[in-house]
Protein backbone atom coordinates (compact mmCIF):
# COMPACT_ATOMS: atom_id res chain seq x y z
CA UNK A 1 -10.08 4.89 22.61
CA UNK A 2 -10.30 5.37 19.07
CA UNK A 3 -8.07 2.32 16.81
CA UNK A 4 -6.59 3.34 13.50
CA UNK A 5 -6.12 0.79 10.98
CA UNK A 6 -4.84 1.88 7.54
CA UNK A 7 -4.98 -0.52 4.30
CA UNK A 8 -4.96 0.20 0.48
CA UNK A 9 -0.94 1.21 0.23
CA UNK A 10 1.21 -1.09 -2.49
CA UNK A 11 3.77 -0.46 -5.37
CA UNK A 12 2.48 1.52 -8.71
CA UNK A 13 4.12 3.43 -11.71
CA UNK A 14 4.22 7.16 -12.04
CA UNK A 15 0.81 8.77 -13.13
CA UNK A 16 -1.01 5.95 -11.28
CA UNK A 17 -3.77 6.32 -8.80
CA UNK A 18 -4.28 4.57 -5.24
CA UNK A 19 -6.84 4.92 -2.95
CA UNK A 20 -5.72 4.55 0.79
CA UNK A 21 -8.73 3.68 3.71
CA UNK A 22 -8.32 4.42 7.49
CA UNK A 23 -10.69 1.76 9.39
CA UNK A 24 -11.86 3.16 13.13
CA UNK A 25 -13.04 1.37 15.67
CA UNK A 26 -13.68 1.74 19.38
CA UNK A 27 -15.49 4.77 18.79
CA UNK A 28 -17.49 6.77 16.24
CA UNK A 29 -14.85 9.31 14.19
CA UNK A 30 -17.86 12.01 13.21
CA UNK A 31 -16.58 14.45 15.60
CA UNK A 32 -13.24 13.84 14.76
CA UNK A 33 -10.63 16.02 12.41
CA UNK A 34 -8.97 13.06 10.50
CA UNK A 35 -5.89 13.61 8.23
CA UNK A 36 -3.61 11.75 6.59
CA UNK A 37 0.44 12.12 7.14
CA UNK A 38 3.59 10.67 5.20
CA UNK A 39 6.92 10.07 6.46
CA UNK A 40 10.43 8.58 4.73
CA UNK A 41 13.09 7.93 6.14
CA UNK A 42 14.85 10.64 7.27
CA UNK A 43 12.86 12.86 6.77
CA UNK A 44 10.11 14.65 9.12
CA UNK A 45 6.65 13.69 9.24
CA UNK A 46 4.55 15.54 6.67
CA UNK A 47 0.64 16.24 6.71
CA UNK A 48 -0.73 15.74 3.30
CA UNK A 49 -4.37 16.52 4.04
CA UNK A 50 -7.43 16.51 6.80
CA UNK A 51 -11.33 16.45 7.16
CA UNK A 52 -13.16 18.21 9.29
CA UNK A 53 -16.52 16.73 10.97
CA UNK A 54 -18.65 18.77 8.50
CA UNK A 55 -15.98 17.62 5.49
CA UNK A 56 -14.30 20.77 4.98
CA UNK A 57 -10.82 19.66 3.52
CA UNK A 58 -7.72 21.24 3.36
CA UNK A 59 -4.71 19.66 1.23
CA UNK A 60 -0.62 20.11 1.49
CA UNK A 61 0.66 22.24 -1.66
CA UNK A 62 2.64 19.25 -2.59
CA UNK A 63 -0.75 17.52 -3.50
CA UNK A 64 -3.83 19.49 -3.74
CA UNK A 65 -5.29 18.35 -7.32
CA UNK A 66 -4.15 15.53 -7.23
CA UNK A 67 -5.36 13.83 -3.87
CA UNK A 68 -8.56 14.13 -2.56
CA UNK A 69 -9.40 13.18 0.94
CA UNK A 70 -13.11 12.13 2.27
CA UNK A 71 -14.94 10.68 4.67
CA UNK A 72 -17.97 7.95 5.29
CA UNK A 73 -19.08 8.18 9.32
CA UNK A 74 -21.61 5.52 8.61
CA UNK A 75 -18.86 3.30 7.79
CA UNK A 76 -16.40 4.55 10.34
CA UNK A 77 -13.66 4.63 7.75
CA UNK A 78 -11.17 7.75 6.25
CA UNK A 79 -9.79 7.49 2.61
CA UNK A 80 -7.51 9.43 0.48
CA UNK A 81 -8.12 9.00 -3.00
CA UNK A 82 -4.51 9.57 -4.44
CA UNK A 83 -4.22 10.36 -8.23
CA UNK A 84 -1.18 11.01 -11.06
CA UNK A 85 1.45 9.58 -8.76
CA UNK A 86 4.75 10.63 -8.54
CA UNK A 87 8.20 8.29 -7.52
CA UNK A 88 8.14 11.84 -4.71
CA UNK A 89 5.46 10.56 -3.08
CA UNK A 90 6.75 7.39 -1.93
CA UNK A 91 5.77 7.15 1.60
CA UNK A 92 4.73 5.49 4.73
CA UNK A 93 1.59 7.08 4.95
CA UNK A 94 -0.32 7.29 8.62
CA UNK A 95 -4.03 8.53 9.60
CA UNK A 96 -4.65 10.73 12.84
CA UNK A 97 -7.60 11.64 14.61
CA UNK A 98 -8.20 14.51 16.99
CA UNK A 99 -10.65 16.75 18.43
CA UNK A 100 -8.72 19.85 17.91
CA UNK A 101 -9.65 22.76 16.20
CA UNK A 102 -9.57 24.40 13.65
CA UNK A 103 -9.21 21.32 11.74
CA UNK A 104 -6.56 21.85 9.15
CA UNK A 105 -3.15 19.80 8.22
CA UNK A 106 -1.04 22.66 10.52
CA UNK A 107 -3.52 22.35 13.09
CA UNK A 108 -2.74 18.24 13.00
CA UNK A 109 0.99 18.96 12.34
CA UNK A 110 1.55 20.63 15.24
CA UNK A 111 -0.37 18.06 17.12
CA UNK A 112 2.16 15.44 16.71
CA UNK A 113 2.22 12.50 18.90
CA UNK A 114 -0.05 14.14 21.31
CA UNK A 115 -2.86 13.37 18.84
CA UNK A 116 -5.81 11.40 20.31
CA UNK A 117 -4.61 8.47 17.62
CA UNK A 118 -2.51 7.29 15.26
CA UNK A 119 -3.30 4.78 12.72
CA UNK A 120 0.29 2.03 11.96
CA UNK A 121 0.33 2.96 8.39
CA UNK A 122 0.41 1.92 4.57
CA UNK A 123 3.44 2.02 2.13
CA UNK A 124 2.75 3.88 -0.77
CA UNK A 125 5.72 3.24 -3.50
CA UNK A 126 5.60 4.80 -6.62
CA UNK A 127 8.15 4.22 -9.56
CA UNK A 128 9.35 6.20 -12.63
């Protein structure tokens, strides 16, 4: 059973960068598609961007240029490097893993709660 543990997540001003990390344990994630979500309240659940096992990428339109998403297998751990925030990004933001394929942010979306796991998540706040 793989166990998500997100960290990084805080309070910054617009045009700001954070940098968010997803810590695995319980089993090795290089096979996995891992991809970051975001959810307010209210609102649905949103996919913001994944990794494949070979570190193909593919971003939301809501961020691409702005975040980047990578991966270190020899460390076990996911990050999304998050750059020029905006107060619209403000966020709980949540890490998956999941064998399914292809691996793409749709391909996790539609996933759901039947992914293989779910990290607790990070708040990401961002003021004007």
């Amino acid at each position: 059973q793989v166990h998500l543990v997100e960290s990084g997540g805080g309070s910054v001003q617009a045009g700001e960068s954070l940098r968010l990390s997803c810590r695995a344990s319980g089993y090795a994630i290089s096979p996995y598609c891992l991809a970051w979500f975001r959810q307010t309240s209210g609102k649905e659940r949103e996919g913001v961007a994944s990794i494949s096992s070979d570190g193909s990428t593919n971003y939301a339109d809501s961020v691409k240029g702005r975040f980047t998403i990578s991966r270190d297998n020899a460390k076990n751990t996911l990050y999304l490097q998050m750059n020029s925030l905006k107060p619209e990004d403000t966020a709980m933001f949540y890490c998956a893993a999941d064998l399914r394929l292809p691996c793409s942010v749709r391909t996790m979306e539609l996933g759901g709660n039947a992914l293989h796991a779910w990290g607790q998540g990070t708040q990401v706040t961002v003021s004007s």
